[in-house]
N, C-alpha and C. Protein backbone atom coordinates (compact mmCIF):
# COMPACT_ATOMS: atom_id res chain seq x y z
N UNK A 1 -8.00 -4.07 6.57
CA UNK A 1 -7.01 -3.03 6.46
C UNK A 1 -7.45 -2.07 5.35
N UNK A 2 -7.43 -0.75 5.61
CA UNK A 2 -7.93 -0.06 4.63
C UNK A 2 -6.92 0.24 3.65
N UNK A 3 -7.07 0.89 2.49
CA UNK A 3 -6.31 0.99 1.12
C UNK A 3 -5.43 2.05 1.85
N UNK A 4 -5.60 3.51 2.63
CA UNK A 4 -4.56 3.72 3.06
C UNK A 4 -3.64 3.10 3.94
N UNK A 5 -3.90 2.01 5.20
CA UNK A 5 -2.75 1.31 5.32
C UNK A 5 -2.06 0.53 4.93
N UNK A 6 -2.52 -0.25 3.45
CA UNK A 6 -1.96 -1.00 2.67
C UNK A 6 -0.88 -0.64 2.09
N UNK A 7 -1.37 0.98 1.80
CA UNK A 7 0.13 1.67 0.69
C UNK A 7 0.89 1.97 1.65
N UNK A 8 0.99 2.68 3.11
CA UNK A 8 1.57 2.60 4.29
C UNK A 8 2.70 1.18 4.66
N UNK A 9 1.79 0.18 4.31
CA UNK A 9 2.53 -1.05 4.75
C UNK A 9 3.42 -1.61 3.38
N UNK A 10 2.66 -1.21 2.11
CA UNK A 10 3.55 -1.24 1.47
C UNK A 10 5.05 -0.57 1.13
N UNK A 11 4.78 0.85 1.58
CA UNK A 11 6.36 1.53 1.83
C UNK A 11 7.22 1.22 2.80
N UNK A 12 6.57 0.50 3.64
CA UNK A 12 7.33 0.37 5.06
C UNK A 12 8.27 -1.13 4.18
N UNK A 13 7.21 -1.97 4.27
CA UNK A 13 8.11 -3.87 4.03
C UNK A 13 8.34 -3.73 2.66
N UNK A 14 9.57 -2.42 2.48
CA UNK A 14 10.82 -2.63 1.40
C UNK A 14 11.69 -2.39 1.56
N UNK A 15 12.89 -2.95 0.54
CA UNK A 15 14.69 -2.93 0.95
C UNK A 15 14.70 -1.46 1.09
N UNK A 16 14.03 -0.78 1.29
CA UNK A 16 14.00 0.85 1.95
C UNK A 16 14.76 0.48 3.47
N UNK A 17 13.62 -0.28 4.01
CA UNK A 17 14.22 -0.08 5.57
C UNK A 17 14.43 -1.42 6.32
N UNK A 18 14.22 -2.70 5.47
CA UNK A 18 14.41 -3.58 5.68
C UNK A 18 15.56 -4.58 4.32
N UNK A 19 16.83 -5.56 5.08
CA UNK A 19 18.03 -5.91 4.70
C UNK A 19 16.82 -7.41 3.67
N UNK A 20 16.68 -7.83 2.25
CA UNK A 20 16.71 -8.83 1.14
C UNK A 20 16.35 -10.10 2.49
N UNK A 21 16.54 -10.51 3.22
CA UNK A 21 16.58 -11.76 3.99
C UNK A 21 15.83 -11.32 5.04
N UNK A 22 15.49 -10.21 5.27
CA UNK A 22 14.27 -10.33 6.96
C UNK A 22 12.96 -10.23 5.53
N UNK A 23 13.08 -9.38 4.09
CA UNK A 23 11.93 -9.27 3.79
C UNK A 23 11.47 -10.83 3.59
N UNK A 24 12.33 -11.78 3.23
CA UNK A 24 11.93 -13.24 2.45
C UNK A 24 11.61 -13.91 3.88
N UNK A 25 11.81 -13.63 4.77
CA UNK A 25 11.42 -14.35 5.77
C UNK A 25 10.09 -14.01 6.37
N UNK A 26 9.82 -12.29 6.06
CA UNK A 26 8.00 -12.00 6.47
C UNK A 26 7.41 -12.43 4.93
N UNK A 27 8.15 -12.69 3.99
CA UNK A 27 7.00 -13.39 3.44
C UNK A 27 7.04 -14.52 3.27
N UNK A 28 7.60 -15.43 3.54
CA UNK A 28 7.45 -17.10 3.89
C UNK A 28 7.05 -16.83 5.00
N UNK A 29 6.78 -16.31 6.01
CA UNK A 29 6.15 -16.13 7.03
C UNK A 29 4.16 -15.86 7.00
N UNK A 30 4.01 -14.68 5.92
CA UNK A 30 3.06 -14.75 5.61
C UNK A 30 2.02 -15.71 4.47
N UNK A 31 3.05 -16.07 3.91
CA UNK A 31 2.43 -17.44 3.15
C UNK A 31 2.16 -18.51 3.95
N UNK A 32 2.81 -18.59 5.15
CA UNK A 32 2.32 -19.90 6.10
C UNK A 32 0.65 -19.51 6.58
N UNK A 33 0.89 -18.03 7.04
CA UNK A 33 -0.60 -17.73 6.98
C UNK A 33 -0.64 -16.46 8.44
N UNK A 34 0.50 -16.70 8.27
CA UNK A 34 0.79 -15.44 9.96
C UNK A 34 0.54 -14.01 9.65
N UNK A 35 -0.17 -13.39 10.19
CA UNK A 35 0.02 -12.37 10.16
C UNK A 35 1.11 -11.48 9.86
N UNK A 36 0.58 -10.09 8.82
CA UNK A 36 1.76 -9.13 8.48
C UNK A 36 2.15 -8.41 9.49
N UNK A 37 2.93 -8.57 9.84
CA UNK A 37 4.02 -7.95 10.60
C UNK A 37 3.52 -6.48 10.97
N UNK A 38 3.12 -6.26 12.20
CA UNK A 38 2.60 -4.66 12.81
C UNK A 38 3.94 -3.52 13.06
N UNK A 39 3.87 -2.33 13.21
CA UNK A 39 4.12 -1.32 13.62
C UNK A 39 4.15 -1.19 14.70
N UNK A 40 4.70 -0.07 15.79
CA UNK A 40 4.08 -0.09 17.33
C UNK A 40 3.71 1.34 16.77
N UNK A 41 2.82 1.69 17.39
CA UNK A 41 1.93 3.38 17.39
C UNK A 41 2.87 4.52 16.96
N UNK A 42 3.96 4.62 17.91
CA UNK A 42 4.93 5.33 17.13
C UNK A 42 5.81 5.23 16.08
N UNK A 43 5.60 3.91 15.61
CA UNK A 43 6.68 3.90 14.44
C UNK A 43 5.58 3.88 12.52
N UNK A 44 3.99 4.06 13.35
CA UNK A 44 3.21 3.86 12.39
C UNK A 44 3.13 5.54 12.53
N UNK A 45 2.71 6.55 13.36
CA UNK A 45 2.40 7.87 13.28
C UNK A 45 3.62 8.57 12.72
N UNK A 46 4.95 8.30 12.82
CA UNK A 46 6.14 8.44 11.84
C UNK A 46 5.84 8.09 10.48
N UNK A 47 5.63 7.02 10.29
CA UNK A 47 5.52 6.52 8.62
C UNK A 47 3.94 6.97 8.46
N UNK A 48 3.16 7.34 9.23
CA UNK A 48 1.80 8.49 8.22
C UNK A 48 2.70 9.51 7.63
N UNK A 49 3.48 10.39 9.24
CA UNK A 49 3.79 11.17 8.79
C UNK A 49 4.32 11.82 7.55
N UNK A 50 5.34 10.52 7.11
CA UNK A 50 6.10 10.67 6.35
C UNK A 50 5.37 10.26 4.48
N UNK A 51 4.29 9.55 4.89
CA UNK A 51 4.22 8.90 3.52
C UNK A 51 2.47 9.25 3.49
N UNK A 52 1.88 9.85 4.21
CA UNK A 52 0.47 10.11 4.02
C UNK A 52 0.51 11.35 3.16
N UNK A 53 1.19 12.25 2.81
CA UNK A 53 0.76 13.22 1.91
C UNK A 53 1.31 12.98 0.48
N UNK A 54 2.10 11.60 0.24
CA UNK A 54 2.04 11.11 -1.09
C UNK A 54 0.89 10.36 -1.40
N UNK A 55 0.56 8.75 -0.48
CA UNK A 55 -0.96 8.66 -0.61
C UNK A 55 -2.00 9.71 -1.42
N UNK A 56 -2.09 10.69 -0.43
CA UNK A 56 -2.67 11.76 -0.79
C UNK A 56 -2.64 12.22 -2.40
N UNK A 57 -1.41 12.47 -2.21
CA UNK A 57 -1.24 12.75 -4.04
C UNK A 57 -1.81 11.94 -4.93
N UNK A 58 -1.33 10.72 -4.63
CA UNK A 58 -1.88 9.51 -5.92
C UNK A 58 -3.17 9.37 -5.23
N UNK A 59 -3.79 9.73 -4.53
CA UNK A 59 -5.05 9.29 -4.60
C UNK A 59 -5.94 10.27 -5.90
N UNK A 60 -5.40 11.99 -5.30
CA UNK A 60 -5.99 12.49 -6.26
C UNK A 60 -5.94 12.19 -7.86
N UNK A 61 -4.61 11.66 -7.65
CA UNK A 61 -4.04 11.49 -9.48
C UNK A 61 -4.66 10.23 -9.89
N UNK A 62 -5.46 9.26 -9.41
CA UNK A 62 -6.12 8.16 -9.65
C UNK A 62 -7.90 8.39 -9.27
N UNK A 63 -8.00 9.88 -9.21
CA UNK A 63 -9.53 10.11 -8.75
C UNK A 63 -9.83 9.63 -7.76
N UNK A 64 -9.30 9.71 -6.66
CA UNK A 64 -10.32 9.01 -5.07
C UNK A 64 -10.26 7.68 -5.58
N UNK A 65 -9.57 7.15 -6.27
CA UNK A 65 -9.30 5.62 -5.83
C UNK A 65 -10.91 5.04 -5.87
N UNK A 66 -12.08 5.58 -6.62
CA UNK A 66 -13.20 5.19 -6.44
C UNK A 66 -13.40 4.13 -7.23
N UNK A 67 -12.67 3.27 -8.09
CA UNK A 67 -12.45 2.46 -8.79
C UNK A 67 -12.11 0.89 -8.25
N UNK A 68 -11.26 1.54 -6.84
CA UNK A 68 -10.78 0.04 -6.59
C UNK A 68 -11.53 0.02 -4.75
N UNK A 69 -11.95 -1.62 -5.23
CA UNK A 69 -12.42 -1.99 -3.69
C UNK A 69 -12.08 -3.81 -3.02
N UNK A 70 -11.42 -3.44 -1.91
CA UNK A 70 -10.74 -4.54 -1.62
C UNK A 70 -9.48 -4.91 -2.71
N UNK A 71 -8.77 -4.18 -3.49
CA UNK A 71 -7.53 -4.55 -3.64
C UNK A 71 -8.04 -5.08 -5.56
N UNK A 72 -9.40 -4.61 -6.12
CA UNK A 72 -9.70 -4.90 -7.08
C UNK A 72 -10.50 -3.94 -7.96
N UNK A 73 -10.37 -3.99 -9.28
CA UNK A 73 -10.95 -2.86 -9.37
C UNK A 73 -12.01 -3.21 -10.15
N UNK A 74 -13.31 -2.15 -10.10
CA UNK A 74 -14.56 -2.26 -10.37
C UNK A 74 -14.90 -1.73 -11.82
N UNK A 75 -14.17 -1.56 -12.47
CA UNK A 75 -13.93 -0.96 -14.12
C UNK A 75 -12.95 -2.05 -15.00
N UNK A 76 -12.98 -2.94 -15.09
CA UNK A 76 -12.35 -3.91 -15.63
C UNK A 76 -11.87 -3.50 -17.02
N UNK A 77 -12.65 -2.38 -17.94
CA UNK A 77 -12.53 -2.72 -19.33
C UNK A 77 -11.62 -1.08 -19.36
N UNK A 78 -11.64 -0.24 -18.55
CA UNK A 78 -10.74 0.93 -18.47
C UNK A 78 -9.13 0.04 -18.36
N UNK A 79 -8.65 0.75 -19.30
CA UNK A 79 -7.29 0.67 -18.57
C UNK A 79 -6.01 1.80 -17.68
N UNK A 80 -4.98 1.16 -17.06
CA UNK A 80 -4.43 2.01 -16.49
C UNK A 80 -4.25 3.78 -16.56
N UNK A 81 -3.95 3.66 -18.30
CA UNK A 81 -4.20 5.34 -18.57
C UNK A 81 -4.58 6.14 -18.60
N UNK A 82 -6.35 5.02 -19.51
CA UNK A 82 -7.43 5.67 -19.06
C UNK A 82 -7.82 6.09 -17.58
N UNK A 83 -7.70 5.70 -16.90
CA UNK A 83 -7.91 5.59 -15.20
C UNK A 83 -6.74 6.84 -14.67
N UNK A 84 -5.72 6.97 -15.03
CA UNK A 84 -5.11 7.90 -14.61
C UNK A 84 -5.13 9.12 -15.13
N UNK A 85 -5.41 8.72 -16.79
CA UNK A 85 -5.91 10.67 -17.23
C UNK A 85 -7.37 10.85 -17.38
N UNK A 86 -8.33 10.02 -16.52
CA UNK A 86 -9.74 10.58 -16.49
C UNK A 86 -10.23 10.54 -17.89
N UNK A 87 -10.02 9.12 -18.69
CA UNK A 87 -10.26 9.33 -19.80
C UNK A 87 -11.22 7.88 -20.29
């Protein structure tokens, strides 16, 4: 899954649009080891719609995200601030 559908899937599986008890159940669901819970085509080209030009934003405001790969980041001794004011 790439880092943009991660932040995608992360806006989607919150008490945004899902009720405290379906979220605890996809994740005891995914701790068993099941797969995260999909989209159907149209309900994923809605939520680009809606949430790909913030992505966008924080990507620029974190520099192209060239820092982090696979969910880790490759600058260990920078910290957050540094990393966000290019410093």
């Amino acid at each position: 899954m790439s880092t943009e559908e991660q932040f995608i899937y992360s806006m989607v599986l919150s008490d945004h649009y899902f009720k405290a008890d379906t979220l605890e159940e996809i994740s005891r669901s995914m701790l068993r080891g099941d797969p995260m819970p999909r989209l159907s085509k149209e309900q994923e080209a809605e939520v680009r719609r809606q949430y790909l030009p913030e992505y966008k934003r924080m990507k620029e405001m974190l520099g192209g995200l060239s820092t982090v790969k696979q969910g880790r980041t490759t600058d260990k001794k920078r910290g957050i601030w540094s990393r966000i004011l290019g410093r």
